[in-house]
PDB file of N, CA and C in Angstrom:
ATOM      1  N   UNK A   1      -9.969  30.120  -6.319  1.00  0.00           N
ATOM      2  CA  UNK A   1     -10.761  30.224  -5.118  1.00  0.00           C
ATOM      3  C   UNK A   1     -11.861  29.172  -5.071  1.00  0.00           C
ATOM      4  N   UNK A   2     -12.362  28.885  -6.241  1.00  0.00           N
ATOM      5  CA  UNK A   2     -13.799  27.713  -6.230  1.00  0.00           C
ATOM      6  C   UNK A   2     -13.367  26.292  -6.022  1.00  0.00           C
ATOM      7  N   UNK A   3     -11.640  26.428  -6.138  1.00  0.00           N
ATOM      8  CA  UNK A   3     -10.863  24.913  -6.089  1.00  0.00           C
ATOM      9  C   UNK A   3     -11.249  24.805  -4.395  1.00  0.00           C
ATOM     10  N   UNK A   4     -10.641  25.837  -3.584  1.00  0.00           N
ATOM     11  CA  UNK A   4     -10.855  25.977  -2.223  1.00  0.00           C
ATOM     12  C   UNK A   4     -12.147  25.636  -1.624  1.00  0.00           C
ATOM     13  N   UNK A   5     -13.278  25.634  -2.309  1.00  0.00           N
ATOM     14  CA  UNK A   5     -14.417  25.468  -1.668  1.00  0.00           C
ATOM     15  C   UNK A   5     -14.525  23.918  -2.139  1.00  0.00           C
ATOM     16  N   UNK A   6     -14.567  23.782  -3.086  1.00  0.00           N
ATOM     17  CA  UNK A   6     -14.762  22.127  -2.973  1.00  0.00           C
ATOM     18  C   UNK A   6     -14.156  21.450  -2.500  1.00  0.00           C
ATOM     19  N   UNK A   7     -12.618  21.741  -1.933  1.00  0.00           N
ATOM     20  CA  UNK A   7     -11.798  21.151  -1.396  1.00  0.00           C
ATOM     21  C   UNK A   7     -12.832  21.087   0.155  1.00  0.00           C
ATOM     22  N   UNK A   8     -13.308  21.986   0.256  1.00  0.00           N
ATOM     23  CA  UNK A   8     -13.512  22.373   1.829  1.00  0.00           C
ATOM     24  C   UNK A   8     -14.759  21.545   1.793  1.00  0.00           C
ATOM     25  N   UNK A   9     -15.728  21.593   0.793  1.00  0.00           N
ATOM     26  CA  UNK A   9     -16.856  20.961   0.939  1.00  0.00           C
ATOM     27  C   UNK A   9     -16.913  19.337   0.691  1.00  0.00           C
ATOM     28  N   UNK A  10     -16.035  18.920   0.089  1.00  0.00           N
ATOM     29  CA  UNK A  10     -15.583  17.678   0.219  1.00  0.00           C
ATOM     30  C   UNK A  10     -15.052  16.743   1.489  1.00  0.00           C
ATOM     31  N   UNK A  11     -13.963  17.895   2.014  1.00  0.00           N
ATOM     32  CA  UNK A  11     -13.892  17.409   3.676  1.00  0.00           C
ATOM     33  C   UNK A  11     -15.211  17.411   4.643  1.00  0.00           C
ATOM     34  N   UNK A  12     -15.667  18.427   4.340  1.00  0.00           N
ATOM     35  CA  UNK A  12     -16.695  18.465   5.078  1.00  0.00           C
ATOM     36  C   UNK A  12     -17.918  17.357   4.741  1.00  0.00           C
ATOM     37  N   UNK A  13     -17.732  16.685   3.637  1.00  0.00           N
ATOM     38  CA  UNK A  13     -19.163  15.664   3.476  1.00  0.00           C
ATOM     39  C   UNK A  13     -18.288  14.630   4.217  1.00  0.00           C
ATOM     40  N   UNK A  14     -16.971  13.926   3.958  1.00  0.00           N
ATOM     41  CA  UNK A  14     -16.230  13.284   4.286  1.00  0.00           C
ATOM     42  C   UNK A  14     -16.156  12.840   5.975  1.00  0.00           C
ATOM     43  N   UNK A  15     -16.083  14.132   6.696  1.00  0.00           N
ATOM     44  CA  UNK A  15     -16.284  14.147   7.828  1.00  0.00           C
ATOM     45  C   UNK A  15     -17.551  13.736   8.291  1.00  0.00           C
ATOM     46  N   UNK A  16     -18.723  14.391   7.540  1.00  0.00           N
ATOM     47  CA  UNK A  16     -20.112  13.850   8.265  1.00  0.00           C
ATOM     48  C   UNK A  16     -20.186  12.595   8.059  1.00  0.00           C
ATOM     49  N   UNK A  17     -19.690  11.711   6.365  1.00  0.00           N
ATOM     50  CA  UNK A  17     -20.008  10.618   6.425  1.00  0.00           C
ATOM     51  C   UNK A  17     -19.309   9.555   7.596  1.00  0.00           C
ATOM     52  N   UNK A  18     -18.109   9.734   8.016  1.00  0.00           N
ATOM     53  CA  UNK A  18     -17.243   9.148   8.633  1.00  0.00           C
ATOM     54  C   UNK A  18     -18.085   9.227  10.158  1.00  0.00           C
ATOM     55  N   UNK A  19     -18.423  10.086  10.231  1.00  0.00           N
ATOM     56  CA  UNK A  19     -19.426  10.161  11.541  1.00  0.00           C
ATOM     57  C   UNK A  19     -20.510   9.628  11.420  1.00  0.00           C
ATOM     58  N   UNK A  20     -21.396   9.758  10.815  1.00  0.00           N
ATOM     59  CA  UNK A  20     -23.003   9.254  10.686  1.00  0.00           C
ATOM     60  C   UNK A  20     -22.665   7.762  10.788  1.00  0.00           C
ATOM     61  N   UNK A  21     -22.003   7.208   9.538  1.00  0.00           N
ATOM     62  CA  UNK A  21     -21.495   5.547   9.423  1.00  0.00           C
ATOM     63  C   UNK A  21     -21.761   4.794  10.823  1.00  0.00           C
ATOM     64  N   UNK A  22     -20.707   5.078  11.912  1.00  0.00           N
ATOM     65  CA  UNK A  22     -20.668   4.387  12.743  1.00  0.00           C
ATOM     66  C   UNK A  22     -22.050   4.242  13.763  1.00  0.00           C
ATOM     67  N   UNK A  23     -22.599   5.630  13.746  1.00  0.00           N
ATOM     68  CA  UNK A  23     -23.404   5.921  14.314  1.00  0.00           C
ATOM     69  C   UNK A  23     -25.243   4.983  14.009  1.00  0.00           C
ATOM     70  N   UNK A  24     -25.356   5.102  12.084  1.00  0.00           N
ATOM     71  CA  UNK A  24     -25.828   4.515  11.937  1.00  0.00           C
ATOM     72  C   UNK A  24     -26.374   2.592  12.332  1.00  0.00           C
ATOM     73  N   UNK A  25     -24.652   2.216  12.515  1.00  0.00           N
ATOM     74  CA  UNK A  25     -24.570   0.709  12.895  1.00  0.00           C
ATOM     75  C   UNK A  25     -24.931   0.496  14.353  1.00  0.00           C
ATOM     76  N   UNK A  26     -24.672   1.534  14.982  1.00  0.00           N
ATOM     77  CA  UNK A  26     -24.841   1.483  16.631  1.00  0.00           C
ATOM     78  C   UNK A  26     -26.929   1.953  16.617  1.00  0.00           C
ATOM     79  N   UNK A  27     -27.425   2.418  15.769  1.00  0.00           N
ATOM     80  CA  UNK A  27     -28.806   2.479  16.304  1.00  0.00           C
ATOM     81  C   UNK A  27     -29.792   1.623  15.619  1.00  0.00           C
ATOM     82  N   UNK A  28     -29.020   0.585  14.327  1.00  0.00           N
ATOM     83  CA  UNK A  28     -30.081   0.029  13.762  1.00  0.00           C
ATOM     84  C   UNK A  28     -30.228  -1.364  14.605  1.00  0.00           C
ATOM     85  N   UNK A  29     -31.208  -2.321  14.404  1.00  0.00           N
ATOM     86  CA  UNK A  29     -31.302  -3.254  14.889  1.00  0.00           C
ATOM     87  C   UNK A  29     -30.666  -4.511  14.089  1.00  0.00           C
ATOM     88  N   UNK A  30     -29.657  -5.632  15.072  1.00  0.00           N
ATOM     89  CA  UNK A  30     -28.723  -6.402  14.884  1.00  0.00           C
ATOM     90  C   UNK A  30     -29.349  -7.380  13.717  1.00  0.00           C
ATOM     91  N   UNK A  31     -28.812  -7.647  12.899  1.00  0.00           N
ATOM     92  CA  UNK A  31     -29.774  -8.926  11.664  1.00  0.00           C
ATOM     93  C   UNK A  31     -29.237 -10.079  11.670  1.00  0.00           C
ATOM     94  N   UNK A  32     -29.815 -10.943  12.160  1.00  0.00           N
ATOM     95  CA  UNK A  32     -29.566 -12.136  12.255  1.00  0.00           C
ATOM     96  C   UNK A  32     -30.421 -13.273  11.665  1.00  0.00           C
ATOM     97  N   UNK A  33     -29.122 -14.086  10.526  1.00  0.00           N
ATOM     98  CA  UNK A  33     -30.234 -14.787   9.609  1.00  0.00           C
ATOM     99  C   UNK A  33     -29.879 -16.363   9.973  1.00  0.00           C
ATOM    100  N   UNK A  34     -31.786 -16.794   9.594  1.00  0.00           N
ATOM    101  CA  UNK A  34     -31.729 -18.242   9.584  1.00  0.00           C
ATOM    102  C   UNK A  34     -32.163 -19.029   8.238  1.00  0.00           C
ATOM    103  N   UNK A  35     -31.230 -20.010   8.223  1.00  0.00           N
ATOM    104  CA  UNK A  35     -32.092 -20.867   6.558  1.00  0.00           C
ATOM    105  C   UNK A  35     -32.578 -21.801   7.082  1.00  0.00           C
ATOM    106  N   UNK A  36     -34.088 -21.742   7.254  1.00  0.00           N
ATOM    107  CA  UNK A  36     -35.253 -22.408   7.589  1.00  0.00           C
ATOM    108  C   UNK A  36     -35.277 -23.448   6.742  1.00  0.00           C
ATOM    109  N   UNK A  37     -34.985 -23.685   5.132  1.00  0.00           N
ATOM    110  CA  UNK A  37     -35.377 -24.761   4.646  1.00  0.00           C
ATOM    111  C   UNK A  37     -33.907 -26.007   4.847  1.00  0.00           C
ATOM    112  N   UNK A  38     -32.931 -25.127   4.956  1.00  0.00           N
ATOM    113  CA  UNK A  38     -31.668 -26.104   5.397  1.00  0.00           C
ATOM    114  C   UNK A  38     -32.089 -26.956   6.342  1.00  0.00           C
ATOM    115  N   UNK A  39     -32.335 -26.230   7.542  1.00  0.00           N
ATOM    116  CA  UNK A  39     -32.314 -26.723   9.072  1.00  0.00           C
ATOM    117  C   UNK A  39     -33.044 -27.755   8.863  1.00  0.00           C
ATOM    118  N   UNK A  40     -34.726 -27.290   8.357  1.00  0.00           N
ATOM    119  CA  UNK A  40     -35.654 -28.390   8.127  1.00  0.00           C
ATOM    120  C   UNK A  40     -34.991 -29.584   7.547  1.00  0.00           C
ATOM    121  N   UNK A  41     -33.673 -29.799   6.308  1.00  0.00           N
ATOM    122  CA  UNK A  41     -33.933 -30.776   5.736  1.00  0.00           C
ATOM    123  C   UNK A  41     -32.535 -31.466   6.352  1.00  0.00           C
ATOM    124  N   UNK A  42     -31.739 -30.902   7.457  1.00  0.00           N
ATOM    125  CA  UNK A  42     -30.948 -31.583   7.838  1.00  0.00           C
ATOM    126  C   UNK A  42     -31.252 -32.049   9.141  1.00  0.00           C
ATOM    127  N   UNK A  43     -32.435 -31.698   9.472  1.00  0.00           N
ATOM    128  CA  UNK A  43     -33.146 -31.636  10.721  1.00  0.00           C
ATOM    129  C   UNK A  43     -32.409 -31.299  12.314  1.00  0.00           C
ATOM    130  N   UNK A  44     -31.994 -30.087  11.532  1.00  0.00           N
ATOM    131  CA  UNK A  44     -30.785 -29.164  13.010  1.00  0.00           C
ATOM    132  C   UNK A  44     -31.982 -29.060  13.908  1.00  0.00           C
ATOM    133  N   UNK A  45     -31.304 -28.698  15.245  1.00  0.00           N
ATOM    134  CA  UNK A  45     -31.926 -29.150  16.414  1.00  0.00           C
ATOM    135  C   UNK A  45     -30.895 -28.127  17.561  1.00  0.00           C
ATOM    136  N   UNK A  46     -31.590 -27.133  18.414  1.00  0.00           N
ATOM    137  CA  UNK A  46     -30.458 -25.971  19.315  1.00  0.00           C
ATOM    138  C   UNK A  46     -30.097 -26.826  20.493  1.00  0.00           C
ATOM    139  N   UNK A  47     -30.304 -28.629  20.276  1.00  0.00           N
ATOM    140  CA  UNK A  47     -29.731 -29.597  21.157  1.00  0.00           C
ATOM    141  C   UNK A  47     -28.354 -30.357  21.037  1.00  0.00           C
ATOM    142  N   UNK A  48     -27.794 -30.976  21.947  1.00  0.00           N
ATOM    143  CA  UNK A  48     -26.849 -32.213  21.192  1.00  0.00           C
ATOM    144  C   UNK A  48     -27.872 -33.343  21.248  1.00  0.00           C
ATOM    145  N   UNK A  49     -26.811 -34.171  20.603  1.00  0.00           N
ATOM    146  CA  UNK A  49     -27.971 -35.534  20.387  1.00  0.00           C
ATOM    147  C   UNK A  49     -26.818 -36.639  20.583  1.00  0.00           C
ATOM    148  N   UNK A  50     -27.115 -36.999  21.228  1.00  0.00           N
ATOM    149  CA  UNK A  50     -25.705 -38.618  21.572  1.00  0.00           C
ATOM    150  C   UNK A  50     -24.595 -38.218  21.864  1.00  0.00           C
ATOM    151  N   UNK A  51     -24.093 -36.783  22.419  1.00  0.00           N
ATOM    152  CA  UNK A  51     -23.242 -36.442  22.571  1.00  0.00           C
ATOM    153  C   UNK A  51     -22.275 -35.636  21.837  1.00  0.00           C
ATOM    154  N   UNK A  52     -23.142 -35.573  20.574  1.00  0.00           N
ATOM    155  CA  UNK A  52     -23.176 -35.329  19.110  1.00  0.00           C
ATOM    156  C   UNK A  52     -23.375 -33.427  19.194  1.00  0.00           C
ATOM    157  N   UNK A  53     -22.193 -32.504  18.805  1.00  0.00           N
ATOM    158  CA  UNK A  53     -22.854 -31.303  19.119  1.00  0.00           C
ATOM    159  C   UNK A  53     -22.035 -30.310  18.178  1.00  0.00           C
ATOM    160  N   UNK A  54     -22.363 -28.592  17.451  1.00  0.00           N
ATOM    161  CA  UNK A  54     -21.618 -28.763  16.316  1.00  0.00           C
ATOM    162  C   UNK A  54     -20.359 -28.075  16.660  1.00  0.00           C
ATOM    163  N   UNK A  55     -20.094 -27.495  18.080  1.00  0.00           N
ATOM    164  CA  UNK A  55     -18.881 -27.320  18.359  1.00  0.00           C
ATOM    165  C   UNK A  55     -17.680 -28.653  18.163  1.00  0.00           C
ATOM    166  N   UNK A  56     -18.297 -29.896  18.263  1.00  0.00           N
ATOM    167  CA  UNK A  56     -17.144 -31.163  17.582  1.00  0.00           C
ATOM    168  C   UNK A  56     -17.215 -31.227  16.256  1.00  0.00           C
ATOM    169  N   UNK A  57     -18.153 -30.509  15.423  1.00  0.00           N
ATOM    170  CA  UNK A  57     -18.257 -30.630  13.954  1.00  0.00           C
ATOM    171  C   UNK A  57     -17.223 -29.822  13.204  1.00  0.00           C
ATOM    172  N   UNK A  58     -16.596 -30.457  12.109  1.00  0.00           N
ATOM    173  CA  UNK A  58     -15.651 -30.016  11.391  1.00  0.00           C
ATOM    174  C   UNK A  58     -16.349 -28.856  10.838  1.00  0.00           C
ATOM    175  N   UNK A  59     -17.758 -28.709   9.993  1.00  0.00           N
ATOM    176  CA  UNK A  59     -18.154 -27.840   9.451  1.00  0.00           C
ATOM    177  C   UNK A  59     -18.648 -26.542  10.295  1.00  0.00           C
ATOM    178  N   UNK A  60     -18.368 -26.435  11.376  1.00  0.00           N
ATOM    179  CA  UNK A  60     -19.151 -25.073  12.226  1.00  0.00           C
ATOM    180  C   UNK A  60     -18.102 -23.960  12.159  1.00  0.00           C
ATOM    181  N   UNK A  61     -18.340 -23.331  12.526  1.00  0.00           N
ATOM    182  CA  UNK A  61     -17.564 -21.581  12.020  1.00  0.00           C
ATOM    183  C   UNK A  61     -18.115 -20.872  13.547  1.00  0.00           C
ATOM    184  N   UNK A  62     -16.821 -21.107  14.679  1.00  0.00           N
ATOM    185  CA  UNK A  62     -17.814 -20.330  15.612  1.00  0.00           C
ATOM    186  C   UNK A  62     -17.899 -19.348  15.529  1.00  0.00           C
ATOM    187  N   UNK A  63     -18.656 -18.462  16.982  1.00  0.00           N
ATOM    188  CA  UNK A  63     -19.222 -17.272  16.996  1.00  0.00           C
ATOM    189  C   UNK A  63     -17.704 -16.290  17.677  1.00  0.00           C
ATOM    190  N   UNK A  64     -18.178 -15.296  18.478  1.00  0.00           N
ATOM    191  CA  UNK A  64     -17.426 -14.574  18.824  1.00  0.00           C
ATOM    192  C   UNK A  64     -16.641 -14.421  20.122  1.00  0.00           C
ATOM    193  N   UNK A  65     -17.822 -15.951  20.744  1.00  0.00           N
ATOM    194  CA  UNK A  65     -17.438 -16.639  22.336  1.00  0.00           C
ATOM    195  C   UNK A  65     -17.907 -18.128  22.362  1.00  0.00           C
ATOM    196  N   UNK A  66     -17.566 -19.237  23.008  1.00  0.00           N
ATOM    197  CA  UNK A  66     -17.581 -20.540  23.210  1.00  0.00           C
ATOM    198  C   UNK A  66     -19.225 -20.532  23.029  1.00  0.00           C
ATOM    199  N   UNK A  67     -20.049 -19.386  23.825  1.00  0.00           N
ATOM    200  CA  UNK A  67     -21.286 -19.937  23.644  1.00  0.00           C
ATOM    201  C   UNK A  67     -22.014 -18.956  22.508  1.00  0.00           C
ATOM    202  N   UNK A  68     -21.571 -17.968  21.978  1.00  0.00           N
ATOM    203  CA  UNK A  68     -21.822 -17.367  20.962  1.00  0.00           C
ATOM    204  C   UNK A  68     -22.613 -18.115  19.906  1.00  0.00           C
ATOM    205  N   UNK A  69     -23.556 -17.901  19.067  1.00  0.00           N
ATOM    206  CA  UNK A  69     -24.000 -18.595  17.881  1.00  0.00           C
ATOM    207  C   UNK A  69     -22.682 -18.233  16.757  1.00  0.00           C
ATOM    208  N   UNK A  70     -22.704 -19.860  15.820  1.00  0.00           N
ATOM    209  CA  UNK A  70     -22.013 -19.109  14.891  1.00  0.00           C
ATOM    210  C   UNK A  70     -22.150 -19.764  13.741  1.00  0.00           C
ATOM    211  N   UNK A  71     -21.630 -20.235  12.525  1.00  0.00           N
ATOM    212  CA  UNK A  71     -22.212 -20.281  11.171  1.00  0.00           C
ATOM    213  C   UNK A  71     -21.649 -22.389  11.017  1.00  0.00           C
ATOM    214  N   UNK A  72     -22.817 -22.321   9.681  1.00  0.00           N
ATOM    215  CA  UNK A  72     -21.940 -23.641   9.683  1.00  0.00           C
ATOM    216  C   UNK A  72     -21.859 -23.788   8.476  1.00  0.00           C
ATOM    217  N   UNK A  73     -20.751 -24.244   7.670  1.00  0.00           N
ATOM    218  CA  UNK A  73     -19.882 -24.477   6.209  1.00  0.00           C
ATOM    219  C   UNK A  73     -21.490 -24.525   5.438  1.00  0.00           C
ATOM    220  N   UNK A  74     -22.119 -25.965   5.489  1.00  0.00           N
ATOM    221  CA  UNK A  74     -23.005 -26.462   5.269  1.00  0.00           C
ATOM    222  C   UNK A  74     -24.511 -25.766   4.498  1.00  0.00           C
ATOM    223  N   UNK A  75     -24.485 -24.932   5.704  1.00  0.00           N
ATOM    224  CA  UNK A  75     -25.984 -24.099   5.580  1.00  0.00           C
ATOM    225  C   UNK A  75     -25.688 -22.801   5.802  1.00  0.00           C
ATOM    226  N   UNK A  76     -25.638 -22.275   3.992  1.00  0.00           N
ATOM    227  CA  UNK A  76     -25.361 -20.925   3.593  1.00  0.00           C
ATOM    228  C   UNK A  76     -26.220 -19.641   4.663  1.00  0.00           C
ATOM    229  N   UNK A  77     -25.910 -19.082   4.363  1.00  0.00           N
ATOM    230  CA  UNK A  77     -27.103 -18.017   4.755  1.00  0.00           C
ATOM    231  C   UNK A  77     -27.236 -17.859   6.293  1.00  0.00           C
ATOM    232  N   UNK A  78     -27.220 -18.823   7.239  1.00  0.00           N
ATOM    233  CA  UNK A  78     -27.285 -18.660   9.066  1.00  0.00           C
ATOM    234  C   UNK A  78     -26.271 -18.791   9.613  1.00  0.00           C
ATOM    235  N   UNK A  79     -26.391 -17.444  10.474  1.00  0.00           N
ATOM    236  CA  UNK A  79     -25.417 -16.818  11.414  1.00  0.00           C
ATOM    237  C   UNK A  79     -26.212 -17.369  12.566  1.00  0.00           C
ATOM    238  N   UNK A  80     -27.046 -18.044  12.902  1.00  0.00           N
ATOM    239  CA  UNK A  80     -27.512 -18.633  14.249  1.00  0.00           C
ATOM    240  C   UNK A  80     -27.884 -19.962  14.945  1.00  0.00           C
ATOM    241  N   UNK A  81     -26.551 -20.491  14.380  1.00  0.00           N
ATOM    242  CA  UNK A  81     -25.978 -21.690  14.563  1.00  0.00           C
ATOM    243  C   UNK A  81     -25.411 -22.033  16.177  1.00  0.00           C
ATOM    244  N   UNK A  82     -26.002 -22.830  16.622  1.00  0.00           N
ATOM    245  CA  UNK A  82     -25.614 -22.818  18.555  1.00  0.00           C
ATOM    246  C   UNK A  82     -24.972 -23.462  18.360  1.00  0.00           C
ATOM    247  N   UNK A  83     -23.549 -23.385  18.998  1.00  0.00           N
ATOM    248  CA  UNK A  83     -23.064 -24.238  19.534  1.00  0.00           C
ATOM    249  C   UNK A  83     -22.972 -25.767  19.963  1.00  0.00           C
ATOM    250  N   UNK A  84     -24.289 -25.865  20.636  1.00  0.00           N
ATOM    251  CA  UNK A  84     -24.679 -26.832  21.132  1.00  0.00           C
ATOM    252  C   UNK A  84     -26.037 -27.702  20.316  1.00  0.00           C
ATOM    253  N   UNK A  85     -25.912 -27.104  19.135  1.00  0.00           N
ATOM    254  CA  UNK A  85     -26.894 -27.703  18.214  1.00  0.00           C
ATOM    255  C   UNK A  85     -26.602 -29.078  17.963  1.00  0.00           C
ATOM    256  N   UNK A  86     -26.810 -29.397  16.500  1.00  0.00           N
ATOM    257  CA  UNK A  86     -26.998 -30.844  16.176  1.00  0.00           C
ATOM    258  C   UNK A  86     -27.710 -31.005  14.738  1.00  0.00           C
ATOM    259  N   UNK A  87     -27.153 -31.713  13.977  1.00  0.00           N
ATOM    260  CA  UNK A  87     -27.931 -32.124  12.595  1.00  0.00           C
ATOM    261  C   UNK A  87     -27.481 -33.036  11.901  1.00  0.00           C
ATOM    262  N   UNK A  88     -28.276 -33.713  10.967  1.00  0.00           N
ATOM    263  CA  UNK A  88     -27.932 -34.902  10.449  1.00  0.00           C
ATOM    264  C   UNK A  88     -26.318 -34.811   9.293  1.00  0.00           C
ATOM    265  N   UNK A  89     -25.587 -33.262   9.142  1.00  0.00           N
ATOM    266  CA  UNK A  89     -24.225 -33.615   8.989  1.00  0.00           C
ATOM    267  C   UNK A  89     -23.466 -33.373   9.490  1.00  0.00           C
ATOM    268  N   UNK A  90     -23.324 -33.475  11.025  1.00  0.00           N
ATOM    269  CA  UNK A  90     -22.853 -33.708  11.837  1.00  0.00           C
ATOM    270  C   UNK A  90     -21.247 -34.927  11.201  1.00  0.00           C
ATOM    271  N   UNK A  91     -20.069 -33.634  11.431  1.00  0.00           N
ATOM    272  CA  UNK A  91     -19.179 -34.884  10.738  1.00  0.00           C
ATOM    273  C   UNK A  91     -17.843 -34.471  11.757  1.00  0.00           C
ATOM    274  N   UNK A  92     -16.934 -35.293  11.892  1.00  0.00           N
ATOM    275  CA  UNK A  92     -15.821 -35.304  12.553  1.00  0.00           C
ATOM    276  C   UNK A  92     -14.515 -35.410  11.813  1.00  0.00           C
ATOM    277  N   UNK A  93     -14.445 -36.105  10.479  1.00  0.00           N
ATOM    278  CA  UNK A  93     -13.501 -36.828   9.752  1.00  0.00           C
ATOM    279  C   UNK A  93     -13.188 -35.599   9.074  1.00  0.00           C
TER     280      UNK A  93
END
């Protein structure tokens, strides 16, 4: 009979966790990171520059839409990479 209750109380944590989880992700606030000392030393920029932009860059990782932010090979750590940015490794090859 005590097999029965843990069985039962096991589903039952199982269930709350499976619920709370999602719930949790839907009320916390979105985290979005930048590496400030990268940007600084490649001197990224949320511009193009000569036509120069990192959606033509081999190293960018887009986002989840054309204008979405999204990551670049380069500079670990930031998910807030525009599109339409720009930095000195800017590469095509």
């Amino acid at each position: 009979m005590s097999a029965n209750l843990t069985r039962r109380r096991f589903i039952r944590l199982s269930v709350a966790c499976a619920t709370c989880v999602p719930l949790a992700s839907l009320t916390g606030e979105a985290t979005a990171a930048t590496n400030q000392t990268l940007r600084a030393q490649y001197k990224y920029q949320d511009s193009p520059l000569d036509g120069k932009n990192c959606t033509s860059c081999l190293e960018f990782i887009p986002g989840s839409s054309a204008t979405a932010p999204g990551r670049c090979k380069l500079i670990p750590g930031d998910d807030e990479i525009s599109p339409n940015g720009y930095c000195t490794l800017w590469n095509t090859m």
